[in-house]
Protein backbone atom coordinates (compact mmCIF):
# COMPACT_ATOMS: atom_id res chain seq x y z
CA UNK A 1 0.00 0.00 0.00
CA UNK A 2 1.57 3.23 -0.86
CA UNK A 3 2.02 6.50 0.59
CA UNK A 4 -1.27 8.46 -1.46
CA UNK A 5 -3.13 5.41 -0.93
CA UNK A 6 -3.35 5.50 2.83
CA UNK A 7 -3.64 9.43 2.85
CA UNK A 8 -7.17 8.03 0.93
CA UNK A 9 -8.23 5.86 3.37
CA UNK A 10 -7.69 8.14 6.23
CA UNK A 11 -9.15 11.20 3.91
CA UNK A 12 -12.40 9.11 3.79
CA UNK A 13 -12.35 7.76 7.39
CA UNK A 14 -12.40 11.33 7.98
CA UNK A 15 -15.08 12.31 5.68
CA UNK A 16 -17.39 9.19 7.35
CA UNK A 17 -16.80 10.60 10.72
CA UNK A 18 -17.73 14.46 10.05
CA UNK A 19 -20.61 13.70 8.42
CA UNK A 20 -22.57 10.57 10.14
CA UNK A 21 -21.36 12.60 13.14
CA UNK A 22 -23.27 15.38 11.76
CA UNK A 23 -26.34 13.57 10.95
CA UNK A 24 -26.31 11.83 14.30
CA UNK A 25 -26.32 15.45 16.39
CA UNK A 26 -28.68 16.81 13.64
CA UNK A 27 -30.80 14.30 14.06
CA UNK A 28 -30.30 14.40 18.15
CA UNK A 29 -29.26 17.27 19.38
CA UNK A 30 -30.20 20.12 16.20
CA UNK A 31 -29.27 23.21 18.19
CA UNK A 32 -26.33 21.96 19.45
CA UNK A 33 -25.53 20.95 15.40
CA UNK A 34 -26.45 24.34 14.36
CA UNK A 35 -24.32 25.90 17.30
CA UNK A 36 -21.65 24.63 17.35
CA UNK A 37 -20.90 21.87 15.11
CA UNK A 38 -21.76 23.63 11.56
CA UNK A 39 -21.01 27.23 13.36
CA UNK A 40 -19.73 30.16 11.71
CA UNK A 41 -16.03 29.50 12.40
CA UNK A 42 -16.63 26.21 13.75
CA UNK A 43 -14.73 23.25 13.22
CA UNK A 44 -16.30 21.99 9.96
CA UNK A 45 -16.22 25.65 8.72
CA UNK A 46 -12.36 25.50 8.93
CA UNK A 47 -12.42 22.18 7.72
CA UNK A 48 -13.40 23.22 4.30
CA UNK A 49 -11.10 26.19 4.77
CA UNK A 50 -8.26 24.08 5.03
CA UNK A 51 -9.19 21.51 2.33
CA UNK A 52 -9.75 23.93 -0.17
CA UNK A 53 -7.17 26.16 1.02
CA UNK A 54 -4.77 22.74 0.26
CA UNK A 55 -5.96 22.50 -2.99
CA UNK A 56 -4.88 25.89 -3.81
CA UNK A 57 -1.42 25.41 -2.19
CA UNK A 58 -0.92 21.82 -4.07
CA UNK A 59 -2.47 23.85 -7.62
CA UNK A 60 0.39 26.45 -7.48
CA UNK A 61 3.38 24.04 -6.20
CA UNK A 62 2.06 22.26 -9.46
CA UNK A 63 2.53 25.33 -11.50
CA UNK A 64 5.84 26.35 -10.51
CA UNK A 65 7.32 23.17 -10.21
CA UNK A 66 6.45 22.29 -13.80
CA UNK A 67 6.52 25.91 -15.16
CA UNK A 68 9.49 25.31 -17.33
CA UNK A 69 8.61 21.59 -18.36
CA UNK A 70 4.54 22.23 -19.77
CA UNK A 71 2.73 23.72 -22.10
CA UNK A 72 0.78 26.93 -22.39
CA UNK A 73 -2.48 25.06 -22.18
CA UNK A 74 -1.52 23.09 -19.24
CA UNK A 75 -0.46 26.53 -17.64
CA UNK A 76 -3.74 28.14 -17.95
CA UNK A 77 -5.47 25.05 -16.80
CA UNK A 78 -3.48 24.58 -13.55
CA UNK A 79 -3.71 28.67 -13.09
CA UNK A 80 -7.45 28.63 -13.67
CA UNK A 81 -7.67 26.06 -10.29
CA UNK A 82 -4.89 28.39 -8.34
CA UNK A 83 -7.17 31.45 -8.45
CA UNK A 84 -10.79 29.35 -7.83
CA UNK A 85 -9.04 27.64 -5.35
CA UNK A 86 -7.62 30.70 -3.84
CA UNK A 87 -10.92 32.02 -4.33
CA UNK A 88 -12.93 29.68 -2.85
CA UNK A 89 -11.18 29.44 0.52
CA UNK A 90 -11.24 33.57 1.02
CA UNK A 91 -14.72 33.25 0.35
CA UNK A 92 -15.00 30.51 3.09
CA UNK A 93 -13.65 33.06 5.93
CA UNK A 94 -15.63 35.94 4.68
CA UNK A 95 -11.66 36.73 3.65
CA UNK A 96 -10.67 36.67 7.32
CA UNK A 97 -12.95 39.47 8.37
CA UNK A 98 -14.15 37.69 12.12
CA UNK A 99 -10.56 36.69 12.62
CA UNK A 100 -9.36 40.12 12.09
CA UNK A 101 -12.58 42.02 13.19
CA UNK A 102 -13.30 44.15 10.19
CA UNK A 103 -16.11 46.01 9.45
CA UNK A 104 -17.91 45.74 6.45
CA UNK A 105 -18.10 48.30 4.46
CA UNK A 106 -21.93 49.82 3.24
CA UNK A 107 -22.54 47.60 0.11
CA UNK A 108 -22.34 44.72 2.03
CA UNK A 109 -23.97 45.76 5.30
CA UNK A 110 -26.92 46.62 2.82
CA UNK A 111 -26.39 43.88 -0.41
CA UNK A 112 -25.11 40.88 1.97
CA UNK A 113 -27.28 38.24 4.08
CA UNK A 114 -25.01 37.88 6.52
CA UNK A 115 -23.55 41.76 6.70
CA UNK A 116 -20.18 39.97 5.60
CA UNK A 117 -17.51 40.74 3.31
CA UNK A 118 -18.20 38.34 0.65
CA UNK A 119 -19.70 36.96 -2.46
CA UNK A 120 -21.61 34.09 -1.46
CA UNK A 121 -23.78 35.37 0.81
CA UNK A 122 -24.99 38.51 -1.42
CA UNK A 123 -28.57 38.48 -2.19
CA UNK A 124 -30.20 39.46 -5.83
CA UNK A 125 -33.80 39.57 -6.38
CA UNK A 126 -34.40 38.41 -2.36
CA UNK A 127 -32.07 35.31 -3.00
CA UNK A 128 -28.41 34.23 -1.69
CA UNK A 129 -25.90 33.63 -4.81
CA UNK A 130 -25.36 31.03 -2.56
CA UNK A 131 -27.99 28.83 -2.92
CA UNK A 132 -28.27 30.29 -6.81
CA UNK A 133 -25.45 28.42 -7.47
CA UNK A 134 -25.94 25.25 -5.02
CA UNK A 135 -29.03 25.02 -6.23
CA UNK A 136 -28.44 25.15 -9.99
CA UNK A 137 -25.16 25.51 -11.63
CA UNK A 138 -22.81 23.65 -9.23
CA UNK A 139 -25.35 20.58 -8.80
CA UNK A 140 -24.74 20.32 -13.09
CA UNK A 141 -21.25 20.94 -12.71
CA UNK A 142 -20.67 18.25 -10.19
CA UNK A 143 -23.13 15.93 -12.28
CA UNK A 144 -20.90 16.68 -15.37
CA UNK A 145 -17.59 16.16 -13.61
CA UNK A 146 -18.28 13.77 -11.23
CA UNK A 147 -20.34 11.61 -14.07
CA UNK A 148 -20.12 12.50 -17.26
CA UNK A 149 -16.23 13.65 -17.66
CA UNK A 150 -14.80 9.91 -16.42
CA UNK A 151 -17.07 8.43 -18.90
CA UNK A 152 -16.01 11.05 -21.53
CA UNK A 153 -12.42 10.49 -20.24
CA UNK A 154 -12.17 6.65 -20.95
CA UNK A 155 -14.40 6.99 -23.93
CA UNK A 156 -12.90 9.60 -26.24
CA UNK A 157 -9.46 10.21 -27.27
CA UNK A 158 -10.16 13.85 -28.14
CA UNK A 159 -11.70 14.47 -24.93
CA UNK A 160 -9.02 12.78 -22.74
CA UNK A 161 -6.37 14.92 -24.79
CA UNK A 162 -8.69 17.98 -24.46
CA UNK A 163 -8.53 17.47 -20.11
CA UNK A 164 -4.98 16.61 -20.25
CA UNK A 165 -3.88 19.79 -22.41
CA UNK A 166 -5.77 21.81 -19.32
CA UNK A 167 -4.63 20.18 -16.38
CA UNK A 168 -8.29 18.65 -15.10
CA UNK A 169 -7.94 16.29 -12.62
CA UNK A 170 -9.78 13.34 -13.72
CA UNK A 171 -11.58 11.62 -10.83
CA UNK A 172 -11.22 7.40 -9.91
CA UNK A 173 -14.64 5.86 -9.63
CA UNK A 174 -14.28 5.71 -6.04
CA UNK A 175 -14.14 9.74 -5.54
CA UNK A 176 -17.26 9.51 -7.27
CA UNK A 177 -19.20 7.05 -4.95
CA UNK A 178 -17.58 8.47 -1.65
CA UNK A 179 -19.45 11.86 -2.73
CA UNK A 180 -22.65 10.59 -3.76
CA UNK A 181 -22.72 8.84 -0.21
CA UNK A 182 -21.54 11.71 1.26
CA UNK A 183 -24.65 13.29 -0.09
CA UNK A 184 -27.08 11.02 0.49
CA UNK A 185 -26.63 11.06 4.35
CA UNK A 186 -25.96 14.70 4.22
CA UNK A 187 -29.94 15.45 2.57
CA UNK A 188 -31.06 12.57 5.67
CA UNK A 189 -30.05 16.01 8.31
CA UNK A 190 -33.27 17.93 8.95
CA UNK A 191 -30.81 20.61 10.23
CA UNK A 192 -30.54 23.72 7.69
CA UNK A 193 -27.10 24.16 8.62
CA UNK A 194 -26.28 20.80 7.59
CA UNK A 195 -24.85 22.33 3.94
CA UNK A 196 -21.73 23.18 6.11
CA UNK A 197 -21.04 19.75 6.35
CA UNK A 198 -21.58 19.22 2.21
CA UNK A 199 -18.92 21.59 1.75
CA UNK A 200 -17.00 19.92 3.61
CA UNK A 201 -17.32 17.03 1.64
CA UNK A 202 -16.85 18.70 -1.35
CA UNK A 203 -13.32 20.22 0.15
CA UNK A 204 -12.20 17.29 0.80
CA UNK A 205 -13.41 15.11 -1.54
CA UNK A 206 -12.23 17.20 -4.37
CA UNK A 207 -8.67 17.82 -2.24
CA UNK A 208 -8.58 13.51 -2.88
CA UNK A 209 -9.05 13.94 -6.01
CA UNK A 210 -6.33 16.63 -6.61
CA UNK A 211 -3.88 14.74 -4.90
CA UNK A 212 -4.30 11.50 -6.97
CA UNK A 213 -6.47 11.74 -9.77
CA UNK A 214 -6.59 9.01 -12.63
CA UNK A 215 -4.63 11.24 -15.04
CA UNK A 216 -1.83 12.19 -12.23
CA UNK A 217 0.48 11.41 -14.84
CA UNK A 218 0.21 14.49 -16.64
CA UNK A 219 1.05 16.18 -13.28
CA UNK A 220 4.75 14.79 -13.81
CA UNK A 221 7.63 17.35 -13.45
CA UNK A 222 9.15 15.70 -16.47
CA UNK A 223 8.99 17.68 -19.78
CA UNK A 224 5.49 17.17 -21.70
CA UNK A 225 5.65 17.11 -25.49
């Protein structure tokens, strides 16, 4: 058993616990979920901090490891998944505003749900971006990556050159399932907090998939042709 392949199983031994733990105390104990567990700043807050946070760190070691050695394409690809990454974790912490006790300044106190210094939380038209996207674009993004771009992957030669030439990490079937379960158990918590744990899930699931993919050849720091 190598090295990445027990950093899996204990990736998904912790992914088991956070969440069944979450469904048991949502299912329990709901105010002590909502609380504490899922809390703004809590510990499954700062999970998904970290985990995407990771992903961002491992995404630009990537790029300037291999700068010299890949393509333009490849470049763009792996610099495209710095910045969400980047992105997505600042946006996680409200960009460290309650660690650092900033104020928010008027167009948020006024445009944002939560009076915080961030995107996901603005509302348009009386709804959150947040659950915009949740509800709609990422739930066909994951369906199209998590489904459809393996299939594609093993399928197509054009479209396994196409995600190589950009640097996609292609997930294993097993990323897959350990999501859709993930999800399953996750919809079973009547809390309405429990989306704190999803993105957890998603953090790390997706940091699993970074750090091994099925294509993790073509993250190599060998020259590509």
């Amino acid at each position: 058993m190598n090295l990445l392949t027990k950093f899996e199983k204990i990736g998904y031994g912790i992914l088991a616990v956070i969440v069944l733990l979450g469904l048991y105390l949502g299912l329990t104990n709901e105010p002590y979920f909502d609380t504490n567990f899922s809390r703004e700043d809590g510990p499954v807050e700062w999970g998904t901090t970290i985990m995407l946070f990771s992903i961002f760190i491992l995404s630009l070691y990537r790029l300037i490891t291999s700068w010299s050695n890949k393509q333009n394409l490849w470049k763009i690809g792996t610099f495209i998944f710095v910045v969400l990454f980047f992105f997505a974790a600042g946006e996680e912490i409200s960009w460290g505003q309650r660690i650092f006790g900033v104020e928010s300044g008027e167009f948020f106190i006024e445009n944002n749900a939560q009076g915080e210094t961030n995107l996901h939380n603005l509302v348009v038209g009386e709804k959150k971006i947040n659950k915009i996207v949740f509800s709609q674009l990422l739930f066909l993004v994951m369906f199209l990556y998590l489904i459809v771009c393996p299939i594609l992957y093993r399928k197509y030669k054009w479209f396994k050159s196409l995600a190589n030439s950009f640097a996609v990490p292609i997930v294993k079937w097993h990323h897959t399932i350990a999501f859709l379960v993930a999800t399953v158990f996750v919809a079973l918590n009547p809390s309405d907090r429990k989306w704190e744990v999803y993105e957890f899930a998603f953090g790390l699931t997706f940091f699993l998939i970074f750090l091994s993919p099925l294509n993790k050849e073509i993250f190599s720091t060998t020259k590509s042709d």
